[in-house]
PDB file of N, CA and C in Angstrom:
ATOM      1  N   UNK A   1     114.101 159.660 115.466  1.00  0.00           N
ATOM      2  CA  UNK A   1     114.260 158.321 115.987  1.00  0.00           C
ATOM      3  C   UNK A   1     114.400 157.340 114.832  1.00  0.00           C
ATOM      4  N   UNK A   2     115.517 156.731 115.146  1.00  0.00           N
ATOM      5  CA  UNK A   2     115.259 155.691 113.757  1.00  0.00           C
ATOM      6  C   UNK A   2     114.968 154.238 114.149  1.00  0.00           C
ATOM      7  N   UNK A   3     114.598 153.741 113.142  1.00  0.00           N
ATOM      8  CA  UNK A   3     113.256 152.418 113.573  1.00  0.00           C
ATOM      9  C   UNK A   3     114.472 150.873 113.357  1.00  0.00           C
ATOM     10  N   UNK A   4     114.273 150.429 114.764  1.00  0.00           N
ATOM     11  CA  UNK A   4     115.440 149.238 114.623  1.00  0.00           C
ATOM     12  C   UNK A   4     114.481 148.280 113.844  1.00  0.00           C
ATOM     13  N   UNK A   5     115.594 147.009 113.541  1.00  0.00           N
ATOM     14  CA  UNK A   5     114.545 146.141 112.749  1.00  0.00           C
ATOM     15  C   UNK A   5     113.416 145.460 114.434  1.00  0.00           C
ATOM     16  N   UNK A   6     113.934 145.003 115.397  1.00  0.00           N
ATOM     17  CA  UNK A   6     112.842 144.576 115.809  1.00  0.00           C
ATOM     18  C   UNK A   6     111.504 145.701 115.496  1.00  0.00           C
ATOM     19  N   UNK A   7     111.517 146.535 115.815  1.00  0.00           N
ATOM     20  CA  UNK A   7     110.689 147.433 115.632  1.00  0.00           C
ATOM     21  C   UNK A   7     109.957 147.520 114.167  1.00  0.00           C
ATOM     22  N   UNK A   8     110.686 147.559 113.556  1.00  0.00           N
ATOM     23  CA  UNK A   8     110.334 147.164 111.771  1.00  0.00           C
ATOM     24  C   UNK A   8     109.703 145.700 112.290  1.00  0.00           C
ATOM     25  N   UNK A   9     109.902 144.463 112.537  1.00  0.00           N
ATOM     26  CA  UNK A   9     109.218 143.546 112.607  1.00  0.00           C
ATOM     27  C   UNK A   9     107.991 143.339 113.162  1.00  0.00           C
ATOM     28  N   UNK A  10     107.448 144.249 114.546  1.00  0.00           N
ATOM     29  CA  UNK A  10     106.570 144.252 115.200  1.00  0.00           C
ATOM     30  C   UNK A  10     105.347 145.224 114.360  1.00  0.00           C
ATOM     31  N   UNK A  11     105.611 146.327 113.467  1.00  0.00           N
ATOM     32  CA  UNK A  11     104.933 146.737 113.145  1.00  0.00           C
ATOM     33  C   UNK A  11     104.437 145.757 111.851  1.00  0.00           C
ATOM     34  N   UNK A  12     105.124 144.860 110.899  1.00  0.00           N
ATOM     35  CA  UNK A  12     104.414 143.945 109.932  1.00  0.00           C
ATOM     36  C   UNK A  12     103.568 143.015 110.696  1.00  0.00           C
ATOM     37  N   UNK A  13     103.378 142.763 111.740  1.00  0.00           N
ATOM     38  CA  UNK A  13     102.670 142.154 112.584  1.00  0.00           C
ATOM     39  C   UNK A  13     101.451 142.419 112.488  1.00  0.00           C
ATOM     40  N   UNK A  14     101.528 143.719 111.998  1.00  0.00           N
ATOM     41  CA  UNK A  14     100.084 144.075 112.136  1.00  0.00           C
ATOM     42  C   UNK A  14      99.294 144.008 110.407  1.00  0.00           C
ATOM     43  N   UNK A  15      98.133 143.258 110.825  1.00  0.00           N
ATOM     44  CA  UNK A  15      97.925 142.532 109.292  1.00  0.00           C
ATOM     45  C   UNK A  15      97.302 143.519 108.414  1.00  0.00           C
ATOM     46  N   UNK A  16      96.591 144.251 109.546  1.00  0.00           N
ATOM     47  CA  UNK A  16      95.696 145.104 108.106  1.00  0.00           C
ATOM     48  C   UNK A  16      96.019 146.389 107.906  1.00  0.00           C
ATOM     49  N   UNK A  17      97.184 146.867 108.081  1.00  0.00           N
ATOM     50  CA  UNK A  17      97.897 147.797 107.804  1.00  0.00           C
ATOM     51  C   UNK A  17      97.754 147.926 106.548  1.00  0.00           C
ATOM     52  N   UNK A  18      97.604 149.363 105.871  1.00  0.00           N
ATOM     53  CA  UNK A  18      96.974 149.598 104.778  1.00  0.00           C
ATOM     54  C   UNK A  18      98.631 150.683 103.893  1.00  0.00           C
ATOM     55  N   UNK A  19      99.292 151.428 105.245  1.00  0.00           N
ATOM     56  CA  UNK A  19      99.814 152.737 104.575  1.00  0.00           C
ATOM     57  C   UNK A  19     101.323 152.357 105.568  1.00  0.00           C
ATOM     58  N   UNK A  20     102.668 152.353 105.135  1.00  0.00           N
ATOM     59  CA  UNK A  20     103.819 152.384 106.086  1.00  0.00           C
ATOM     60  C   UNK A  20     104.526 153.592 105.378  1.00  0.00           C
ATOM     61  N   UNK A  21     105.254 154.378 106.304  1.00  0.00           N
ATOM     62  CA  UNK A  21     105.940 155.695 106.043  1.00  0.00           C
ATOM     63  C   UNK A  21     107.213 155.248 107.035  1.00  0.00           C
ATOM     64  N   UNK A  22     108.429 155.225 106.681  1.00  0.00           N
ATOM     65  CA  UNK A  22     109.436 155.330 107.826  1.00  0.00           C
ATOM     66  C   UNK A  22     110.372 156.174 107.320  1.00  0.00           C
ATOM     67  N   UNK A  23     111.069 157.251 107.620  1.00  0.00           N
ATOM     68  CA  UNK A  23     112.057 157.831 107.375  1.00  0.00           C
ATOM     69  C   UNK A  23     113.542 157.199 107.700  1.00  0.00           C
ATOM     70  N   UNK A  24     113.932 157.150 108.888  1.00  0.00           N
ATOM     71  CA  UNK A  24     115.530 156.589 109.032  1.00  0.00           C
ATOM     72  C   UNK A  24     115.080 155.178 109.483  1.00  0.00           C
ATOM     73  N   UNK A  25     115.915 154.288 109.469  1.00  0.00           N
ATOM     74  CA  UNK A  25     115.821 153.078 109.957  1.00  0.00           C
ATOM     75  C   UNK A  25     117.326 152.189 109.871  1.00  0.00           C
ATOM     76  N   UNK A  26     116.985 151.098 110.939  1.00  0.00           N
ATOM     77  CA  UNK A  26     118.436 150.657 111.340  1.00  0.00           C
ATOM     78  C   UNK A  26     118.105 148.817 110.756  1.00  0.00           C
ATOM     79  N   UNK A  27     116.793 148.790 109.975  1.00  0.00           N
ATOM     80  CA  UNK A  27     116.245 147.574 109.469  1.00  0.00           C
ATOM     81  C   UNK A  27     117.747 147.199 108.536  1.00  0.00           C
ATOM     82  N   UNK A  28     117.766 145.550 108.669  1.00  0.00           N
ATOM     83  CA  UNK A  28     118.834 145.173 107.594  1.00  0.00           C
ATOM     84  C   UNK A  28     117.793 144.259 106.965  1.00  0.00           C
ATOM     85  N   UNK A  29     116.683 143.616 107.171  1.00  0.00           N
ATOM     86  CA  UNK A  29     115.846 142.957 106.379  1.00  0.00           C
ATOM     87  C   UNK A  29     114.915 143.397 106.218  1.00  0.00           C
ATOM     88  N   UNK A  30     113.970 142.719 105.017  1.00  0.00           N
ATOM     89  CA  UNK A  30     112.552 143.111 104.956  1.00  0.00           C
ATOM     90  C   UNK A  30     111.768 141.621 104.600  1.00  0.00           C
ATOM     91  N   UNK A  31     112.090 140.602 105.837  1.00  0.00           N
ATOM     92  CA  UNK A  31     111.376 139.829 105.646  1.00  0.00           C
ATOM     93  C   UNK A  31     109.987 139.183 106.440  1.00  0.00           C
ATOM     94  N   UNK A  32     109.897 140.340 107.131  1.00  0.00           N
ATOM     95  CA  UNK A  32     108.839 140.055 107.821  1.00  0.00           C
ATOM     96  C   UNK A  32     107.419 140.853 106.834  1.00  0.00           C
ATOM     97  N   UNK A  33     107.770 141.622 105.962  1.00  0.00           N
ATOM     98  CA  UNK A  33     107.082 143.009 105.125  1.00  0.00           C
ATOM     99  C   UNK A  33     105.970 142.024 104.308  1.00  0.00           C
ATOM    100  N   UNK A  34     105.852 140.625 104.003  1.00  0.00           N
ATOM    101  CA  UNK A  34     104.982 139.774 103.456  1.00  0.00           C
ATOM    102  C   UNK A  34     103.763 139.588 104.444  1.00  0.00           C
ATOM    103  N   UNK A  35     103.638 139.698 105.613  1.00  0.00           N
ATOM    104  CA  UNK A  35     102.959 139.536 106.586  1.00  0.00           C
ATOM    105  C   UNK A  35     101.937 140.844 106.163  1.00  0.00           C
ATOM    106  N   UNK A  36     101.995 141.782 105.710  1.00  0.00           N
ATOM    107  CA  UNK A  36     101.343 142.789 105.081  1.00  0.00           C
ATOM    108  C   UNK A  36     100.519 142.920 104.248  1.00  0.00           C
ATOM    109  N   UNK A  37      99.535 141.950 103.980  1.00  0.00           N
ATOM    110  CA  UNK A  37      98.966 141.782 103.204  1.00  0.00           C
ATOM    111  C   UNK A  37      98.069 142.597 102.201  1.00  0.00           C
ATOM    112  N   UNK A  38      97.778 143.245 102.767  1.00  0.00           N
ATOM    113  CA  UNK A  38      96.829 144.889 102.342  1.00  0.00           C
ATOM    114  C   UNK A  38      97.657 145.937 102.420  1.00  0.00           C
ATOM    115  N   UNK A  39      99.241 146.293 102.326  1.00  0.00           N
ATOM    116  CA  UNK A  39      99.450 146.984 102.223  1.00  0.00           C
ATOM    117  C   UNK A  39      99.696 147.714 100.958  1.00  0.00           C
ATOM    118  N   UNK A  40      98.796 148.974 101.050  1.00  0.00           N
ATOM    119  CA  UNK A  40      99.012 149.828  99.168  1.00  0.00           C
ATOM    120  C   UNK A  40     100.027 150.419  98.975  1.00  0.00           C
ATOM    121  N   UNK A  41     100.862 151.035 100.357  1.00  0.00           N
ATOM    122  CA  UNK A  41     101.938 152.241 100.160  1.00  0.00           C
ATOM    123  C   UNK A  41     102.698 152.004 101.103  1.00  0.00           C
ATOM    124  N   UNK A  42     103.890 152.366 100.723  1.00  0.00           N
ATOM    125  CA  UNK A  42     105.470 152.203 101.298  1.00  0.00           C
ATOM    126  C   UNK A  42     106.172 152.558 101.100  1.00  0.00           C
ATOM    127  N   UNK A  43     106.663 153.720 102.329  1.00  0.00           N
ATOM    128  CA  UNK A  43     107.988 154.309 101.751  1.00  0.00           C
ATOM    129  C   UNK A  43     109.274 153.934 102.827  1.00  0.00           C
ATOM    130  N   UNK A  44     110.578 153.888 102.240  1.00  0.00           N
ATOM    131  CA  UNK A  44     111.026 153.427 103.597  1.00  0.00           C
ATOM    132  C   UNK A  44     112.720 154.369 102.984  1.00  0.00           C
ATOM    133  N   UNK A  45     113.025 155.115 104.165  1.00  0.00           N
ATOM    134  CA  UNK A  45     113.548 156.264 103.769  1.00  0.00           C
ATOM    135  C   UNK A  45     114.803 156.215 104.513  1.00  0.00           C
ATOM    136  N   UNK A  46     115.941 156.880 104.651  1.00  0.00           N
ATOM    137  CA  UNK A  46     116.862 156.471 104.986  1.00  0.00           C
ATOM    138  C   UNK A  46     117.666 154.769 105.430  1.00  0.00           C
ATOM    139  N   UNK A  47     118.006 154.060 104.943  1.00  0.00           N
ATOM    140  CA  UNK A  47     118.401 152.414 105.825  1.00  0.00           C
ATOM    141  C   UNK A  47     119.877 152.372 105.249  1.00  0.00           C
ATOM    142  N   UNK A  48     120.672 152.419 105.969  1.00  0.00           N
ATOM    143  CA  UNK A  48     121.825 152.147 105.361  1.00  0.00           C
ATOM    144  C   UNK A  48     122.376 150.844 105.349  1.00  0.00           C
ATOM    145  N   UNK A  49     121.528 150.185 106.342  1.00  0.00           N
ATOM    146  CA  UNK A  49     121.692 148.463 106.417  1.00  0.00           C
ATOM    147  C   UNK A  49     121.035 147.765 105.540  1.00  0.00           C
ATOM    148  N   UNK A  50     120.544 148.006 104.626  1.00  0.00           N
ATOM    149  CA  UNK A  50     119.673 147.618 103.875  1.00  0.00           C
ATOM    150  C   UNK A  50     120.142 147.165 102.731  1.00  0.00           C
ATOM    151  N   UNK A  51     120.163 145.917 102.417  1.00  0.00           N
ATOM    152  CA  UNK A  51     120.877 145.545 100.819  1.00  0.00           C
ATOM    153  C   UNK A  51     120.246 144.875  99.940  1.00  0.00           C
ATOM    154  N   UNK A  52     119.027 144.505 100.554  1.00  0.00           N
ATOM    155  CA  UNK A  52     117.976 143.652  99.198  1.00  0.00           C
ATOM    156  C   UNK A  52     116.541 143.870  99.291  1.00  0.00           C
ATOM    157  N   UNK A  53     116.015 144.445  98.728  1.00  0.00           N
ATOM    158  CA  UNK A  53     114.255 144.855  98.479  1.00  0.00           C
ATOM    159  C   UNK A  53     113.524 143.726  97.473  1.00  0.00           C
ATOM    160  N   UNK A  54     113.945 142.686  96.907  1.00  0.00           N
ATOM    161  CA  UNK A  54     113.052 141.566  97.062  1.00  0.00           C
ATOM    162  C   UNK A  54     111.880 141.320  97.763  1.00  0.00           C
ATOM    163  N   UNK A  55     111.674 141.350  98.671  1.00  0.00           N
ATOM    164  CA  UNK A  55     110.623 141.616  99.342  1.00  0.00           C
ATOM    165  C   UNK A  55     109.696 142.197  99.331  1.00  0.00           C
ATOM    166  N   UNK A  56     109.885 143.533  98.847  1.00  0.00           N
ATOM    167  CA  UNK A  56     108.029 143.993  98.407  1.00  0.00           C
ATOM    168  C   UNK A  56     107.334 143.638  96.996  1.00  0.00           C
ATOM    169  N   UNK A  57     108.295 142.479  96.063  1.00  0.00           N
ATOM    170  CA  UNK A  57     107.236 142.506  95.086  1.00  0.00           C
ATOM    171  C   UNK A  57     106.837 141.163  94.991  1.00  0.00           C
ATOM    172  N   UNK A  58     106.362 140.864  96.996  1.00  0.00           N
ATOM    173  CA  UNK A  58     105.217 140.046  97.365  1.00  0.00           C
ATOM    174  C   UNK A  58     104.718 140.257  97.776  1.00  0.00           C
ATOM    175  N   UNK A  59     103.972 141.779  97.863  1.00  0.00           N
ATOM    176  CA  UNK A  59     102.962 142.543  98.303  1.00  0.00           C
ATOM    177  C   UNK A  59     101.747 142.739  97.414  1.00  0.00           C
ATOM    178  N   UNK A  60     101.142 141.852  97.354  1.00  0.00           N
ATOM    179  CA  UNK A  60     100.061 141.542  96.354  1.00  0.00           C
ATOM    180  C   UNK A  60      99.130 142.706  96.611  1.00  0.00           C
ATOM    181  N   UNK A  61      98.928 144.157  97.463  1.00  0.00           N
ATOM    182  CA  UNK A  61      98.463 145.112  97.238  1.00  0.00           C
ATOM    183  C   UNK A  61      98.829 145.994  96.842  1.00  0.00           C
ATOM    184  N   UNK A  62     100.043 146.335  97.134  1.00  0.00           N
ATOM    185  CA  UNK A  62     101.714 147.572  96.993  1.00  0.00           C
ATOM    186  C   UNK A  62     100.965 148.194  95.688  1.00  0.00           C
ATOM    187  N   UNK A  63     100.701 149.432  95.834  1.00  0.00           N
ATOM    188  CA  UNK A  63     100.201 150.233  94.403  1.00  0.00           C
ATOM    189  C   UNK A  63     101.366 151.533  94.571  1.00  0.00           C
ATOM    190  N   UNK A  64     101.919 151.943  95.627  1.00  0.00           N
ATOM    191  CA  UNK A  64     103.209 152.984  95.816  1.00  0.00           C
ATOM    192  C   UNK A  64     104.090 152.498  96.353  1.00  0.00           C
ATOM    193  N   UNK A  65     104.950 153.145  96.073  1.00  0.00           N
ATOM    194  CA  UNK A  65     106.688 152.390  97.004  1.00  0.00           C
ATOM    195  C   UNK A  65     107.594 153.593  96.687  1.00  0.00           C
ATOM    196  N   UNK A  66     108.345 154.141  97.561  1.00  0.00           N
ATOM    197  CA  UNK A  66     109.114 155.267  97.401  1.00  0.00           C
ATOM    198  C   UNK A  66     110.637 154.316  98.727  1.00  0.00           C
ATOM    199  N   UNK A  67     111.235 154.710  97.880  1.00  0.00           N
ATOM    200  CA  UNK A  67     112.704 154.161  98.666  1.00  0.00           C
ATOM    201  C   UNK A  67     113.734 155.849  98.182  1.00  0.00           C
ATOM    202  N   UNK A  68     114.284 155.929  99.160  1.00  0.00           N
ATOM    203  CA  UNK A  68     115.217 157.196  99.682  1.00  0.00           C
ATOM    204  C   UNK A  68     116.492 156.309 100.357  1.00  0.00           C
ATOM    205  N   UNK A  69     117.842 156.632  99.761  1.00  0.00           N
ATOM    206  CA  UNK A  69     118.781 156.561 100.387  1.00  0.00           C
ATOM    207  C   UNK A  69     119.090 155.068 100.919  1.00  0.00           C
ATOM    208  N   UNK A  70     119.113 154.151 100.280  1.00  0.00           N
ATOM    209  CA  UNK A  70     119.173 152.747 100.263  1.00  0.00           C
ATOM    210  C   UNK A  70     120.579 152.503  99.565  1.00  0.00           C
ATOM    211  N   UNK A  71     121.506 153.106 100.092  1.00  0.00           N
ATOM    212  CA  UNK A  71     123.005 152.786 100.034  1.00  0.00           C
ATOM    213  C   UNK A  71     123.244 151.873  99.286  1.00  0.00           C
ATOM    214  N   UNK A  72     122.912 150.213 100.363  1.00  0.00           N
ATOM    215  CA  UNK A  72     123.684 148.946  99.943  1.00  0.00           C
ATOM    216  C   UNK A  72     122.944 147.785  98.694  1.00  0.00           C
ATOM    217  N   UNK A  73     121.687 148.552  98.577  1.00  0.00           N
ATOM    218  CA  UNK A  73     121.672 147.769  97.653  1.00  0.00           C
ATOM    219  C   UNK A  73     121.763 147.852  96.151  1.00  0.00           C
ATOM    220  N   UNK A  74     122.019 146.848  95.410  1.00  0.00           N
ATOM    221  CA  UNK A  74     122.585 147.141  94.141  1.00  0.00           C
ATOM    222  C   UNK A  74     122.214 146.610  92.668  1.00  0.00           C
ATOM    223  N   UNK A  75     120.888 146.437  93.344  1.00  0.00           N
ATOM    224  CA  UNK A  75     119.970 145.507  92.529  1.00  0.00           C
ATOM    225  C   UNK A  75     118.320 145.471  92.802  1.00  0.00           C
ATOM    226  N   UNK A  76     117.766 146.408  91.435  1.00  0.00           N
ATOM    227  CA  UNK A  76     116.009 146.733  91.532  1.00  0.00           C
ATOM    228  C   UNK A  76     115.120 145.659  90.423  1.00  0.00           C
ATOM    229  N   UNK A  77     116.221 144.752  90.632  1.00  0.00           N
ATOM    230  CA  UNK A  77     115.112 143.900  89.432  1.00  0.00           C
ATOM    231  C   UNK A  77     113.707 143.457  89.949  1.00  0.00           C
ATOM    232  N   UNK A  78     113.462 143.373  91.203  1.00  0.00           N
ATOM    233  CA  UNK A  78     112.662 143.208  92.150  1.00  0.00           C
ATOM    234  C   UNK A  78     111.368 143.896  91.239  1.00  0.00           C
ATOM    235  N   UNK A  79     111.727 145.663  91.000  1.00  0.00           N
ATOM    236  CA  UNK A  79     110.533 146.330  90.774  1.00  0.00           C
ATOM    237  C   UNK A  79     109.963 145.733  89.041  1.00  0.00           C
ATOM    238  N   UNK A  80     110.848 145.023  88.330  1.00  0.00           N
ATOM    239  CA  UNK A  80     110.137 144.704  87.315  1.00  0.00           C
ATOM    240  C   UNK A  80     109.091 143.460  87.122  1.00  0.00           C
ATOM    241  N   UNK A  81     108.804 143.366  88.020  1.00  0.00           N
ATOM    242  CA  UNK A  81     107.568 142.447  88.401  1.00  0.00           C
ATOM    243  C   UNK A  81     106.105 142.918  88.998  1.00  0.00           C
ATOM    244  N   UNK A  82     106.775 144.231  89.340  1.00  0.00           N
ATOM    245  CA  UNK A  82     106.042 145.171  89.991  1.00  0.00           C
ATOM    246  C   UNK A  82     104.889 145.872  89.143  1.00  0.00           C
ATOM    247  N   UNK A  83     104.162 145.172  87.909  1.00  0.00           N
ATOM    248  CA  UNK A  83     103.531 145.624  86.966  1.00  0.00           C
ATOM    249  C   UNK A  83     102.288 146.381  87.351  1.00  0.00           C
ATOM    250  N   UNK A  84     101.582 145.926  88.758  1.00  0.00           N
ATOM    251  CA  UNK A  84     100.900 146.623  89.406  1.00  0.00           C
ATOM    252  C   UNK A  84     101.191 148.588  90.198  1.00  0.00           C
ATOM    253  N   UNK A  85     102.404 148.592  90.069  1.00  0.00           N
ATOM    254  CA  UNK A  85     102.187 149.697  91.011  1.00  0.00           C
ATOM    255  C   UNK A  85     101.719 150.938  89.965  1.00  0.00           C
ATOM    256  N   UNK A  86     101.401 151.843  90.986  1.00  0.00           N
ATOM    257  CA  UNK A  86     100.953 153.370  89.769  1.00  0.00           C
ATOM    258  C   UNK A  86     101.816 153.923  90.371  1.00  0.00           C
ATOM    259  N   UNK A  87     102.648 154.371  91.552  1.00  0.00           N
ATOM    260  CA  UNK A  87     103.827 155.376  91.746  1.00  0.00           C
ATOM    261  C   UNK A  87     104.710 154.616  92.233  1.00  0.00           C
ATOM    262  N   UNK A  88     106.266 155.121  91.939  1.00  0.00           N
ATOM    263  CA  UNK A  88     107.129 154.769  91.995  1.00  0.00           C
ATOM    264  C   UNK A  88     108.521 155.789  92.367  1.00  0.00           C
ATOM    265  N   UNK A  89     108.971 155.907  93.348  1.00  0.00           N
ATOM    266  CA  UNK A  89     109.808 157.201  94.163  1.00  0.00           C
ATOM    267  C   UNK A  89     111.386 156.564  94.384  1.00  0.00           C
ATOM    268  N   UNK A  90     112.307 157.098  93.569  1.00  0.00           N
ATOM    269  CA  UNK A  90     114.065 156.579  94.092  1.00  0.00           C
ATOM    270  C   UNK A  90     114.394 157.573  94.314  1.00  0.00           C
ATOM    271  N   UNK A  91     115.032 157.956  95.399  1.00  0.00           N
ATOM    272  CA  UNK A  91     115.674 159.229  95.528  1.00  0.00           C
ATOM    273  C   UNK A  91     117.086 159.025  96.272  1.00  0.00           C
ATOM    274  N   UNK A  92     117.502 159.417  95.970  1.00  0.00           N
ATOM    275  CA  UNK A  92     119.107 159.820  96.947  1.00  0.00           C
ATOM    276  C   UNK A  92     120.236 158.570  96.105  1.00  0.00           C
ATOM    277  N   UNK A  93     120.959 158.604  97.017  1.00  0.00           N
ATOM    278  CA  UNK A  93     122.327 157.591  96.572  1.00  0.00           C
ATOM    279  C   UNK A  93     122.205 156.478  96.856  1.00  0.00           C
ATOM    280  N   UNK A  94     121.641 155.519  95.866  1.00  0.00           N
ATOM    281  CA  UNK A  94     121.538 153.926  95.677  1.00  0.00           C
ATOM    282  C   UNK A  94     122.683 153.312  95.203  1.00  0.00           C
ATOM    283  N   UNK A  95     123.129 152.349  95.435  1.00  0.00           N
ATOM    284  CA  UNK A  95     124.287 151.425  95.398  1.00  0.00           C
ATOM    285  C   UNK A  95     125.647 151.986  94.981  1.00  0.00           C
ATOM    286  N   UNK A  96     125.557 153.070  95.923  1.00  0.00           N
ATOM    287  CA  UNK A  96     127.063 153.885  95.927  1.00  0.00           C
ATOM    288  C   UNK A  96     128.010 153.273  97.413  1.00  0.00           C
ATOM    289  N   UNK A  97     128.851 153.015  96.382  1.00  0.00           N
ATOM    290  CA  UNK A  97     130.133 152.155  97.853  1.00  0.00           C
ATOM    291  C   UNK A  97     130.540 153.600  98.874  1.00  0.00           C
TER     292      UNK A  97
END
């Protein structure tokens, strides 16, 4: 099943979410993912709608982040701010047209 963005939105809803795992997803934003306040780990795995990850390095807990197969976007400057995390996961084909 892959996770539409409403669905991606309803789950940042939830505040004290500690751990997010998604494999496929039909999310084109991640701006609801600040609402997360305690979250340590995040992986978000297949999105082919997906073109900017800005967004998690305002996760003032984020200590993991694993991204898989994030097609459209074409730009990780995001993670160099990211001085906090201890793991860090890229896998598959990133900003391939």
């Amino acid at each position: 099943m892959q996770i539409s963005q409403e669905m991606f939105d309803a789950v940042c809803s939830m505040p004290r979410l500690e751990g997010l795992w998604i494999k496929h997803t039909r999310i084109e934003d991640l701006r609801a993912l600040p609402c997360l306040e305690r979250l340590g780990y995040l992986y978000i795995g297949s999105s082919p709608r997906l073109d900017a990850i800005d967004t998690v390095a305002r996760l003032p807990c984020l200590r993991w982040l694993g991204l898989e197969r994030i097609t459209r976007v074409r730009r990780l400057d995001a993670l160099r701010s990211m001085v906090e995390l201890e793991g860090l996961e890229l896998c598959g084909t990133m900003g391939s047209a």
